[in-house]
Protein backbone atom coordinates (compact mmCIF):
# COMPACT_ATOMS: atom_id res chain seq x y z
CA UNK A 1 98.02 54.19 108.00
CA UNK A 2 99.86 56.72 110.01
CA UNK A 3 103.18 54.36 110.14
CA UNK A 4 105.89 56.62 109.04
CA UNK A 5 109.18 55.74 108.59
CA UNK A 6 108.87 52.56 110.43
CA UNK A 7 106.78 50.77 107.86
CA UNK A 8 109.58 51.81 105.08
CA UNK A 9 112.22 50.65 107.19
CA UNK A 10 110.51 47.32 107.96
CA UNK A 11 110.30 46.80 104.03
CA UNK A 12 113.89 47.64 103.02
CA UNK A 13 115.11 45.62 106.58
CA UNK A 14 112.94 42.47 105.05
CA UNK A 15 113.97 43.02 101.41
CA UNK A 16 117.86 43.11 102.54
CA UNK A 17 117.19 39.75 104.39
CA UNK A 18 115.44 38.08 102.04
CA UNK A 19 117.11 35.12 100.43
CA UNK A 20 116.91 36.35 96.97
CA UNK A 21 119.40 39.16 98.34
CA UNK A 22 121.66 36.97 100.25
CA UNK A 23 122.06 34.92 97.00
CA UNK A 24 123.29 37.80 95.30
CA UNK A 25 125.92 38.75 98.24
CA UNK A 26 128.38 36.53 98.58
CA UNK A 27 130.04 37.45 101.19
CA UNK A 28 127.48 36.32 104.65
CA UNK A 29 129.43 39.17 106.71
CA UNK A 30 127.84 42.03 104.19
CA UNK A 31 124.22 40.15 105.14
CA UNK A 32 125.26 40.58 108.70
CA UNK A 33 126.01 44.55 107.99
CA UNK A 34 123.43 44.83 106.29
CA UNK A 35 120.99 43.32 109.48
CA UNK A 36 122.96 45.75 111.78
CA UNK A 37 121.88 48.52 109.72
CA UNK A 38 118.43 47.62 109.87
CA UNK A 39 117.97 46.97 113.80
CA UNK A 40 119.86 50.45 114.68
CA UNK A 41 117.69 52.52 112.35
CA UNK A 42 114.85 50.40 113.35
CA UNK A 43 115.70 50.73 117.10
CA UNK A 44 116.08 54.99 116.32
CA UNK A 45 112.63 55.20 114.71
CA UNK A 46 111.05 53.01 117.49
CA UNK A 47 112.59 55.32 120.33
CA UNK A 48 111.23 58.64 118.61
CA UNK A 49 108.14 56.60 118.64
CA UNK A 50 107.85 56.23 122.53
CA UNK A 51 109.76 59.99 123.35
CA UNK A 52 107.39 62.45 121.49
CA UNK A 53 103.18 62.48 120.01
CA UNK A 54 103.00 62.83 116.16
CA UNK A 55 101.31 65.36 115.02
CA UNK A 56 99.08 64.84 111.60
CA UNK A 57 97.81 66.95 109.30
CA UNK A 58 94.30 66.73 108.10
CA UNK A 59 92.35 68.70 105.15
CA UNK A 60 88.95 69.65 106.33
CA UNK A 61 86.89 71.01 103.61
CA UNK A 62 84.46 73.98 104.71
CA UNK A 63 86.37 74.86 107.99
CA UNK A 64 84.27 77.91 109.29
CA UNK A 65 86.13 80.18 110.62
CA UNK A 66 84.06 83.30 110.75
CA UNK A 67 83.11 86.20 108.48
CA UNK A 68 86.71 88.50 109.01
CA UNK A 69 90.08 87.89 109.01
CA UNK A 70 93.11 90.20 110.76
CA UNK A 71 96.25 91.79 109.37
CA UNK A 72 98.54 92.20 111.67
CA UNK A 73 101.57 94.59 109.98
CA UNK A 74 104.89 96.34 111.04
CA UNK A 75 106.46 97.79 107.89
CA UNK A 76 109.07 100.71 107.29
CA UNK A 77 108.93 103.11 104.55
CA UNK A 78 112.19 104.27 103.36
CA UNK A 79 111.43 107.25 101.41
CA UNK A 80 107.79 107.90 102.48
CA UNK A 81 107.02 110.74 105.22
CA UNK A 82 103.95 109.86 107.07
CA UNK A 83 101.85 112.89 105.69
CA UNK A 84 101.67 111.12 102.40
CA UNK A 85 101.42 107.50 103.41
CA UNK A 86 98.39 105.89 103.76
CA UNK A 87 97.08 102.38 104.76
CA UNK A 88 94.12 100.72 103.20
CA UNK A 89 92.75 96.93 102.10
CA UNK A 90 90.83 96.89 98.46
CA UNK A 91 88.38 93.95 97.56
CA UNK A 92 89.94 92.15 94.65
CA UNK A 93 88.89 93.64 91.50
CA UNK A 94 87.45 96.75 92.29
CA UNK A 95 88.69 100.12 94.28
CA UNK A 96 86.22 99.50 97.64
CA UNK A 97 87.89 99.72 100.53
CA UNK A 98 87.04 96.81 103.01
CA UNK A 99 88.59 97.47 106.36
CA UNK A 100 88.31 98.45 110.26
CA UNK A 101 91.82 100.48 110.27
CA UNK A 102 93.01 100.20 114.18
CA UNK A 103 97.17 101.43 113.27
CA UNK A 104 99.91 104.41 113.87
CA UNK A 105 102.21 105.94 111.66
CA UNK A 106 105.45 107.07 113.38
CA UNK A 107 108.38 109.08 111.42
CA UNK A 108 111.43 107.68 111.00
CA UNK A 109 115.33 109.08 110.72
CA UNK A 110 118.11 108.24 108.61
CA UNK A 111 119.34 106.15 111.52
CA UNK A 112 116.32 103.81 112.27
CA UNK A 113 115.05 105.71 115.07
CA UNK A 114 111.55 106.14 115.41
CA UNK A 115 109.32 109.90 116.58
CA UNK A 116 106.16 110.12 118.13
CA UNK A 117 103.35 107.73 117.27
CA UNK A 118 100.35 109.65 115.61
CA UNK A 119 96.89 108.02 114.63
CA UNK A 120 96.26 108.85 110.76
CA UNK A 121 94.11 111.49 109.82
CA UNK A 122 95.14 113.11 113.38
CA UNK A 123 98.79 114.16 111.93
CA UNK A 124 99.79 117.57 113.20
CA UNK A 125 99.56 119.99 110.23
CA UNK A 126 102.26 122.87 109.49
CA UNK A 127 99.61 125.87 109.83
CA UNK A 128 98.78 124.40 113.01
CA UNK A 129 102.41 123.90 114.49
CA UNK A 130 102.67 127.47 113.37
CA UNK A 131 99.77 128.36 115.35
CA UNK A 132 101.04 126.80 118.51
CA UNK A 133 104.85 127.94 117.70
CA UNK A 134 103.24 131.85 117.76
CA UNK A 135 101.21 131.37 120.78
CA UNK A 136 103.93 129.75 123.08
CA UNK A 137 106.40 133.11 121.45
CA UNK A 138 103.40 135.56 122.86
CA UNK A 139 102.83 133.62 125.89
CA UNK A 140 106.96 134.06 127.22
CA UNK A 141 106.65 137.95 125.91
CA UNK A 142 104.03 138.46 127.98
CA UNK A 143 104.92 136.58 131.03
CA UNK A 144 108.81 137.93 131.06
CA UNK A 145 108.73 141.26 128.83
CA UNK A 146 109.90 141.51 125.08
CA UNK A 147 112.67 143.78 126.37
CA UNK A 148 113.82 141.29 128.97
CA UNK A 149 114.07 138.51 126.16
CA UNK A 150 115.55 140.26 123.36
CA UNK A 151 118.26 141.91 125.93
CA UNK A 152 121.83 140.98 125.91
CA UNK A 153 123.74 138.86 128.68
CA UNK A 154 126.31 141.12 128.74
CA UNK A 155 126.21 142.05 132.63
CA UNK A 156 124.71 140.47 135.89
CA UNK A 157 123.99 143.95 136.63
CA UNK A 158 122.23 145.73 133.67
CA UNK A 159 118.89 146.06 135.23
CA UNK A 160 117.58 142.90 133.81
CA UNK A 161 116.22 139.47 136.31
CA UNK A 162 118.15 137.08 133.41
CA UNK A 163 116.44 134.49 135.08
CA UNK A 164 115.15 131.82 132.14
CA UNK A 165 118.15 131.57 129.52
CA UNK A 166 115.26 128.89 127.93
CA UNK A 167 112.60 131.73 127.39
CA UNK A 168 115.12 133.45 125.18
CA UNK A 169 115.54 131.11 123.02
CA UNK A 170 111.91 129.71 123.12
CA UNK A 171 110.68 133.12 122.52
CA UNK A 172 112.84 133.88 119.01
CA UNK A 173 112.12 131.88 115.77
CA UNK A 174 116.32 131.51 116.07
CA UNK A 175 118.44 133.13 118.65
CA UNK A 176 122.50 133.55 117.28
CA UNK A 177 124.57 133.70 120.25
CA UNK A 178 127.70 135.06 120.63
CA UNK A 179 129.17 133.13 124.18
CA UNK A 180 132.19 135.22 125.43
CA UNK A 181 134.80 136.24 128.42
CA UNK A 182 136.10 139.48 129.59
CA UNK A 183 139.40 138.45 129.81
CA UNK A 184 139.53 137.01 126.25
CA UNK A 185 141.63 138.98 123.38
CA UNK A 186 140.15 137.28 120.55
CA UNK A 187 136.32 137.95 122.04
CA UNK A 188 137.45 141.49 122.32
CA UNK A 189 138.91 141.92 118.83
CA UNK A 190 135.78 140.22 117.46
CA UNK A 191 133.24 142.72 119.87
CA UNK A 192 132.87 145.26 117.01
CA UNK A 193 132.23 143.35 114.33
CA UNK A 194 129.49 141.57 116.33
CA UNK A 195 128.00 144.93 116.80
CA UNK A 196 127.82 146.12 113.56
CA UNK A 197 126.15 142.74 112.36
CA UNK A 198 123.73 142.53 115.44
CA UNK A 199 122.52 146.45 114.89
CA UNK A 200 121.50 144.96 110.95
CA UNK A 201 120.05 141.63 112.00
CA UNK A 202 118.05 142.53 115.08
CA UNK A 203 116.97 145.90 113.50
CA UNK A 204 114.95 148.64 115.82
CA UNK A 205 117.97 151.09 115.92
CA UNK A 206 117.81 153.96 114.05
CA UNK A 207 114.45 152.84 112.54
CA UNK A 208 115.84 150.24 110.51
CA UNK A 209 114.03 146.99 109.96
CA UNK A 210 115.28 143.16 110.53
CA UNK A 211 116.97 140.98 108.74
CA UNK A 212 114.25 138.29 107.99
CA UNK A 213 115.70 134.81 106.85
CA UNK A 214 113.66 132.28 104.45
CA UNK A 215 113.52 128.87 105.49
CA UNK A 216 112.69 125.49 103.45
CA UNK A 217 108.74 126.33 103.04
CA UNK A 218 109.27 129.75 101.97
CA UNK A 219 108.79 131.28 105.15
CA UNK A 220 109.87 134.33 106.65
CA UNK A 221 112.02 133.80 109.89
CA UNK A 222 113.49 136.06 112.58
CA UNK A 223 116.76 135.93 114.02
CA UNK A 224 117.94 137.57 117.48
CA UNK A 225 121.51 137.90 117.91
CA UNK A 226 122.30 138.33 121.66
CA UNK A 227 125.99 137.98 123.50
CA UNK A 228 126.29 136.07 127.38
CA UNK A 229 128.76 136.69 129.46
CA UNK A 230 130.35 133.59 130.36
CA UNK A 231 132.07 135.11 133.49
CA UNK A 232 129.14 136.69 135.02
CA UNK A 233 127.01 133.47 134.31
CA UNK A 234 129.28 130.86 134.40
CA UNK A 235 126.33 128.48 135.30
CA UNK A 236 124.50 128.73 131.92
CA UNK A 237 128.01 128.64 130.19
CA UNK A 238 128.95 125.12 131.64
CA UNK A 239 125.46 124.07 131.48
CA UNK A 240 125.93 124.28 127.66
CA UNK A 241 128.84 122.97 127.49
CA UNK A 242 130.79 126.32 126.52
CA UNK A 243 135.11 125.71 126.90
CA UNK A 244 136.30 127.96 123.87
CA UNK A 245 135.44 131.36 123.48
CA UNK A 246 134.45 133.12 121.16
CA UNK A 247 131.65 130.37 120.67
CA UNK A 248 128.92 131.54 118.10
CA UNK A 249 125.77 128.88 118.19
CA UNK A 250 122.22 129.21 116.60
CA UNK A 251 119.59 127.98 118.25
CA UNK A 252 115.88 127.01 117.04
CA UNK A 253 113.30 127.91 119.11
CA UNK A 254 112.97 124.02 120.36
CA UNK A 255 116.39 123.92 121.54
CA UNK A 256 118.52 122.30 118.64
CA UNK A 257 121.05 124.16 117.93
CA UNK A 258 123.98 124.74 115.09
CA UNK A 259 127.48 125.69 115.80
CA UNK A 260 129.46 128.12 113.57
CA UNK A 261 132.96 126.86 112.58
CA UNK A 262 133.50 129.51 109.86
CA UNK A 263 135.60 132.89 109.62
CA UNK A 264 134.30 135.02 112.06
CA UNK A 265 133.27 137.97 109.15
CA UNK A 266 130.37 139.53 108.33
CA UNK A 267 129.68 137.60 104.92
CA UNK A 268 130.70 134.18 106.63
CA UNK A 269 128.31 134.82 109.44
CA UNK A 270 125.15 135.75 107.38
CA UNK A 271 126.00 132.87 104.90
CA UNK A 272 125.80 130.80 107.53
CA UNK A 273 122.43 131.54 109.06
CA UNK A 274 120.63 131.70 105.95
CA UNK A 275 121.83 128.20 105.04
CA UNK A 276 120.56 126.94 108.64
CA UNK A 277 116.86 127.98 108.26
CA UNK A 278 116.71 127.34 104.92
CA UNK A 279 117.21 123.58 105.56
CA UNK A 280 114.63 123.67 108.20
CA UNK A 281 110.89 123.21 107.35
CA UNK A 282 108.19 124.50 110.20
CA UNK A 283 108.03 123.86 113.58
CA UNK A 284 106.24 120.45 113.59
CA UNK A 285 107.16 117.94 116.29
CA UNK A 286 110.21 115.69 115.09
CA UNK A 287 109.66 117.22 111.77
CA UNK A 288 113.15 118.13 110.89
CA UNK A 289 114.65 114.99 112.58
CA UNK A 290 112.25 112.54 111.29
CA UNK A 291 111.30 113.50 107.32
CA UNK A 292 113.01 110.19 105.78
CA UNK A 293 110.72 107.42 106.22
CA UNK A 294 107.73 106.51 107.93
CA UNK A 295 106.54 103.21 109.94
CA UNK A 296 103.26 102.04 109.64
CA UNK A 297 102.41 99.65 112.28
CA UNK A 298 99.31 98.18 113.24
CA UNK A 299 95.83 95.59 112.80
CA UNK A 300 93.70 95.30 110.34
CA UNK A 301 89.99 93.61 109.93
CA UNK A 302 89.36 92.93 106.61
CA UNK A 303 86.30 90.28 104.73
CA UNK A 304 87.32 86.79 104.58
CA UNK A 305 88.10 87.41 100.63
CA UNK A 306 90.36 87.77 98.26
CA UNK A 307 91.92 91.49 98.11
CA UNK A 308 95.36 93.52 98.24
CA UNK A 309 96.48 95.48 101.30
CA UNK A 310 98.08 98.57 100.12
CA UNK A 311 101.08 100.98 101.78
CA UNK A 312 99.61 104.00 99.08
CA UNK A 313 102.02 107.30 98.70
CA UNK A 314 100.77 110.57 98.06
CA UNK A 315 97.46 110.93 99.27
CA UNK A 316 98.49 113.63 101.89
CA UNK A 317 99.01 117.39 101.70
CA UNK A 318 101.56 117.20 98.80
CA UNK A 319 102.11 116.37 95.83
CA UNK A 320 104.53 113.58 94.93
CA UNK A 321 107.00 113.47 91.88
CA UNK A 322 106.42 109.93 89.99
CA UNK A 323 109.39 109.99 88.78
CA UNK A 324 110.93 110.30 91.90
CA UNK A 325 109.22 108.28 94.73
CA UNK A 326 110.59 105.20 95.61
CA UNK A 327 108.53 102.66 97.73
CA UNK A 328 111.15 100.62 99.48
CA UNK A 329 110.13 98.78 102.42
CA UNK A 330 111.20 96.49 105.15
CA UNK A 331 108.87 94.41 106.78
CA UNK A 332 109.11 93.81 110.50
CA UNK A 333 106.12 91.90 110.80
CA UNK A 334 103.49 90.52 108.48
CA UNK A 335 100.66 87.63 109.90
CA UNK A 336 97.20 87.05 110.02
CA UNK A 337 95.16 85.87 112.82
CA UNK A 338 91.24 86.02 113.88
CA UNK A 339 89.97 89.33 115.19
CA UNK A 340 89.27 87.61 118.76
CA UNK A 341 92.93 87.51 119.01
CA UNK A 342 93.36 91.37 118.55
CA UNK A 343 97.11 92.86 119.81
CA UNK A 344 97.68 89.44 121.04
CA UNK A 345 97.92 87.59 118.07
CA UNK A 346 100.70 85.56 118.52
CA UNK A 347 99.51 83.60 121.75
CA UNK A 348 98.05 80.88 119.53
CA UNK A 349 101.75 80.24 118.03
CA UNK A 350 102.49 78.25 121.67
CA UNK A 351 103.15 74.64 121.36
CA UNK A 352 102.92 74.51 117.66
CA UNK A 353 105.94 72.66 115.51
CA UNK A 354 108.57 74.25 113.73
CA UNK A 355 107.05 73.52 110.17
CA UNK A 356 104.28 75.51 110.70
CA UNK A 357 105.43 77.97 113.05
CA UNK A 358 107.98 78.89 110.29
CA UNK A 359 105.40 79.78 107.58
CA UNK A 360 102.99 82.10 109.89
CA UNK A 361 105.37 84.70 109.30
CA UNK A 362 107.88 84.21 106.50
CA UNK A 363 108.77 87.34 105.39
CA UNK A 364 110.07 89.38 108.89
CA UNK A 365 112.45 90.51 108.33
CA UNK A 366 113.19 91.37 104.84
CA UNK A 367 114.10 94.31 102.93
CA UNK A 368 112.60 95.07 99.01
CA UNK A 369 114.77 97.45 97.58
CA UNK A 370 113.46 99.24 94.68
CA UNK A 371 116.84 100.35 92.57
CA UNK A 372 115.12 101.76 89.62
CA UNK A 373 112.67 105.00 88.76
CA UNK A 374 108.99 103.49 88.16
CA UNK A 375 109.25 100.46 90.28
CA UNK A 376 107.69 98.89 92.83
CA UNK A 377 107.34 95.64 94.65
CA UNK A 378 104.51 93.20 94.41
CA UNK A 379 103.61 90.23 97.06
CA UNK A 380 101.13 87.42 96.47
CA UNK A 381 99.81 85.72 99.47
CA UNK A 382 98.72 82.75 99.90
CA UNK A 383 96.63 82.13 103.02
CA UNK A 384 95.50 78.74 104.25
CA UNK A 385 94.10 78.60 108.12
CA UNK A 386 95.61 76.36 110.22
CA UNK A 387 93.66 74.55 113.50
CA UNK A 388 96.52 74.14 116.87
CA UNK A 389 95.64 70.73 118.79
CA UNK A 390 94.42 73.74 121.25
CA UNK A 391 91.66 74.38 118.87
CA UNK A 392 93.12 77.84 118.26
CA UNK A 393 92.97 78.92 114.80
CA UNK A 394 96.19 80.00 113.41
CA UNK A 395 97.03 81.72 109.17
CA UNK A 396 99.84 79.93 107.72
CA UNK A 397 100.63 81.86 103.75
CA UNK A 398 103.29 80.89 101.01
CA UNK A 399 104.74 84.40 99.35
CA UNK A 400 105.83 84.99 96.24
CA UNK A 401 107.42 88.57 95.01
CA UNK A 402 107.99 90.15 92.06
CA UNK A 403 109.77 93.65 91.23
CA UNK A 404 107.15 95.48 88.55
CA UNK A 405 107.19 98.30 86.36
CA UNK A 406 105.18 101.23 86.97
CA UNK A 407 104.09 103.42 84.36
CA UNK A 408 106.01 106.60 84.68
CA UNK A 409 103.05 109.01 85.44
CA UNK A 410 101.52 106.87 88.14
CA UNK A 411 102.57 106.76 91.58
CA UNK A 412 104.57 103.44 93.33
CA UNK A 413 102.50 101.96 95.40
CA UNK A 414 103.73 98.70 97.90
CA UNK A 415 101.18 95.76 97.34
CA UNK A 416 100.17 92.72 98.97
CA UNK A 417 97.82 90.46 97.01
CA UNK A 418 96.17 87.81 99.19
CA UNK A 419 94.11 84.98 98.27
CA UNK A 420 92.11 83.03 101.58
CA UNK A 421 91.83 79.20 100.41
CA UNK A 422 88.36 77.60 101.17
CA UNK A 423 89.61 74.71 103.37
CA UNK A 424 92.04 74.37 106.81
CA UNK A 425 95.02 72.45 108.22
CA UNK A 426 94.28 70.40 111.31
CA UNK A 427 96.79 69.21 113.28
CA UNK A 428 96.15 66.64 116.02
CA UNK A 429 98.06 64.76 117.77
CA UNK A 430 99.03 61.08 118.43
CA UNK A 431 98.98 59.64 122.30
CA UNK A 432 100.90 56.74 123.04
CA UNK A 433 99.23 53.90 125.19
CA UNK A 434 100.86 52.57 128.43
CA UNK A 435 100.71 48.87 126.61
CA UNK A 436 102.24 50.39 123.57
CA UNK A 437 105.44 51.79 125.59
CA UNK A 438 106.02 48.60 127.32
CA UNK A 439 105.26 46.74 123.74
CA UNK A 440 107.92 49.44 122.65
CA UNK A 441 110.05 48.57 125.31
CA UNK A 442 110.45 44.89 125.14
CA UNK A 443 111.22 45.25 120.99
CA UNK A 444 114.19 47.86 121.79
CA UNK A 445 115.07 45.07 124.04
CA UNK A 446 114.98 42.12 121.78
CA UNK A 447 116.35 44.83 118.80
CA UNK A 448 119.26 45.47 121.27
CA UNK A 449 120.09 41.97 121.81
CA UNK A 450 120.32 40.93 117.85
CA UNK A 451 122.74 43.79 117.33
CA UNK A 452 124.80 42.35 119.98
CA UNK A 453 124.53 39.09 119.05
CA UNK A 454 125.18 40.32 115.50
CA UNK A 455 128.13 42.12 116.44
CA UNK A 456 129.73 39.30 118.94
CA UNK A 457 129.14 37.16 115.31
CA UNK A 458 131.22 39.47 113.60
CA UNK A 459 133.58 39.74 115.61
CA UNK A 460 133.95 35.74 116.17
CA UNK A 461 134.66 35.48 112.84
CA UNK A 462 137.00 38.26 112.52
CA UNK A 463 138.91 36.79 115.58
CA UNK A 464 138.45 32.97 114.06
CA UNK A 465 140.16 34.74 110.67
CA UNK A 466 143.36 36.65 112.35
CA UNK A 467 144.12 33.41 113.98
CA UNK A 468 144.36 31.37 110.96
CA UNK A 469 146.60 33.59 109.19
CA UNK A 470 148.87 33.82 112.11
CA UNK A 471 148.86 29.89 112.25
CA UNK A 472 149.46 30.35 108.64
CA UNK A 473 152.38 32.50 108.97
CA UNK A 474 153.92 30.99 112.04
CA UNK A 475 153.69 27.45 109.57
CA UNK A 476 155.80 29.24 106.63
CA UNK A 477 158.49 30.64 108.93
CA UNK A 478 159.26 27.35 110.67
CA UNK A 479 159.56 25.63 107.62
CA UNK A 480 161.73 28.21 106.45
CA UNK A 481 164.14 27.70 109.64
CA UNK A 482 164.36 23.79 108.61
CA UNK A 483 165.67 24.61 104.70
CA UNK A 484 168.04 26.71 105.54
CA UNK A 485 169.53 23.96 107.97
CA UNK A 486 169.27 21.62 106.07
CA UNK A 487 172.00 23.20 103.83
CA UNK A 488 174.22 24.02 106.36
């Protein structure tokens, strides 16, 4: 019977009060502690009773609960760039994959933050961010004029409109520009040497060729070195955020720009724009800002069997080192729900208690580091549904993880083993009766009233004590007053 603590509090209440026990306590005020104790945990356990339904949990064998079952996932990859992570559920025991995918993989930065969302398969490839790059450089040469973007600032009055400072730069792989004043002496002293370097790098004089500059793929890059007057277009100038001059900045072709801090020399300057494109890699959206990680975030719909759901490296457009991939991972969100719940699959969480609530997710949260080469972490998942006095179904899992050893010519790969148990959890709960409050009631009452009486006993007999050892006391001292007159 569904009595609780009640029924075990009713036995040790009875056992304490039994005669046997009072027998063995000698003293009768322990036996009335002892009863105290009883009624107020009695009285607590009754009062829970009346304030709140108890919920029980039944075992029912054979629960149906369809053919599919839902991952729902939110999971960071450290070291992983989304071009080489991919997201797939394996039947246990063999290498079929058994899933409808419905997820996005978005790139992450050193900091946390996340880029642009991109559905898999539909990642924007380098040749074709090339492509695009070109085409937006042909379509600003022929809407402005190659000789009106590759012309210096140097005068509101050259014969040139200067009208879209952003077409320059849009326009050039990398633009280097040297941001000056007319009234400056050090701009001045540095004019020639900015000459001599820009006639080299931006080539066409004389028949010379440019300078071309690799950057991280190998790639051939152009660089434009152009001066702007920062008195004749003061606008642009405080618009950038120009306050110093000479100021010497590279810009990329998106906008993001580098500023040189060096000697202002011919061998500083050149060292410092080849190191600049060579740490860039293409012209992909968020590609330079967002090559350390990848998040993987998503649903799903998977057989209603045992499998693994896998987070696999190196299945894109590159090839991995083994000895150097590491698959660390935290995991924002891990659950699994029915696929009638799709995106929304925590609305069957409402109104469910804390015990179960806490193990439908119980690993957000959590980081698994991997520390060592040829490594990787491995979760087992135990999944037992659960059924919400709402009749919603909810997936409660234990999880267990271990760190194993890879062997050095394989790949990493982050692995969740899960294993669906053939029966459910159903909770339902307990109403309480209008008869059984006021039955309730009346024993908090009549529980209320022995712990008064008890205590009012107690403290009779404490008062009844004090008094006798006063009289007791008061008894020695006047017989001490009569000796000692007695002898004078």
């Amino acid at each position: 019977a569904p009595c609780g603590v009640e029924c075990h509090v009713g036995y040790l209440c009875g056992q304490m009060a039994a005669p046997g026990l009072r027998r063995i306590v000698a003293d009768r005020r322990a036996v009335y502690s002892a009863r105290v104790l009883c009624d107020v945990v009695g009285l607590r356990v009754r009062v829970r009773r009346i304030l709140g339904a108890k919920l029980f949990h039944d075992d029912d064998v054979g629960q149906d609960d369809g053919d599919l079952i839902q991952i729902n996932f939110d999971v960071d990859m450290y070291d992983i760039e989304c071009r080489n992570l991919h997201v797939a559920v394996f039947a246990q025991g063999s290498e079929e994959r058994v899933s409808y995918q419905d997820f996005w993989l978005r790139p992450i930065d050193r900091n946390g933050m996340l880029g642009n969302a991109i559905k898999p398969g539909q990642a924007e490839k380098p040749e074709d961010a090339e492509a695009e790059h070109r085409r937006s450089m042909e379509k600003l040469a022929k809407e402005d004029g190659k000789a009106e973007l590759d012309s210096d600032w140097d005068s509101s009055h050259d014969g040139f409109n200067h009208k879209h400072f952003d077409h320059v730069i849009a326009a050039h792989d990398y633009t280097f520009i040297n941001f000056f004043a007319t009234w400056c002496s050090h701009c001045r002293q540095f004019a020639p040497a900015w000459a001599e370097l820009a006639a080299k790098v931006n080539g066409g004089e004389n028949g010379t060729a440019a300078m071309v500059f690799k950057d991280k793929s190998g790639v051939e890059r152009s660089v434009r070195m152009i001066k702007m007057n920062c008195v004749d277009f003061q606008g642009i100038c405080r618009e950038k955020g120009i306050d110093a001059f000479p100021t010497l900045r590279l810009y990329k072709s998106d906008g993001n720009m580098f500023v040189f801090g060096g000697k202002r020399v011919e061998e500083a300057l050149v060292d410092f724009i080849t190191k600049r494109v060579g740490q860039d890699a293409g012209w992909s959206k968020d590609h330079n800002h967002f090559e350390y990680g990848c998040n993987a975030k998503g649903r799903l719909e998977v057989p209603r069997v045992p499998g693994r759901f896998e987070l696999t490296a190196g299945t894109g457009d590159q090839n991995l080192n083994s000895k150097m991939t590491n698959v660390s991972h935290f995991i924002k969100h891990l659950s699994f729900s029915d696929p009638n719940d799709g995106r929304y699959h925590r609305k069957p969480w409402a109104g469910l208690p804390r015990d179960v609530t806490r193990h439908i997710n119980p690993v957000d949260g959590q980081i698994f580091v991997s520390h060592n080469f040829h490594e990787t972490w491995i979760h087992d998942l135990k999944v037992v549904s659960t059924v919400s006095p709402k009749e919603k179904t909810v997936y409660q899992f234990s999880h267990q993880k271990r760190l194993s050893a890879v062997d050095p010519e394989e790949i990493p790969q982050a692995r969740f083993h899960f294993d669906i148990e053939p029966f459910s959890i159903l909770i339902k709960s307990e109403s309480k009766k209008w008869y059984d409050f006021g039955t309730s009631l009346l024993a908090i009452m009549g529980g209320a009233f022995v712990v008064m009486r008890l205590m009012s006993r107690v403290s009779l007999a404490t008062s009844t004590s004090l008094q006798r050892l006063m009289k007791s006391a008061s008894g020695s001292a006047r017989a001490g007053g009569e000796v000692i007159g007695h002898f004078d």
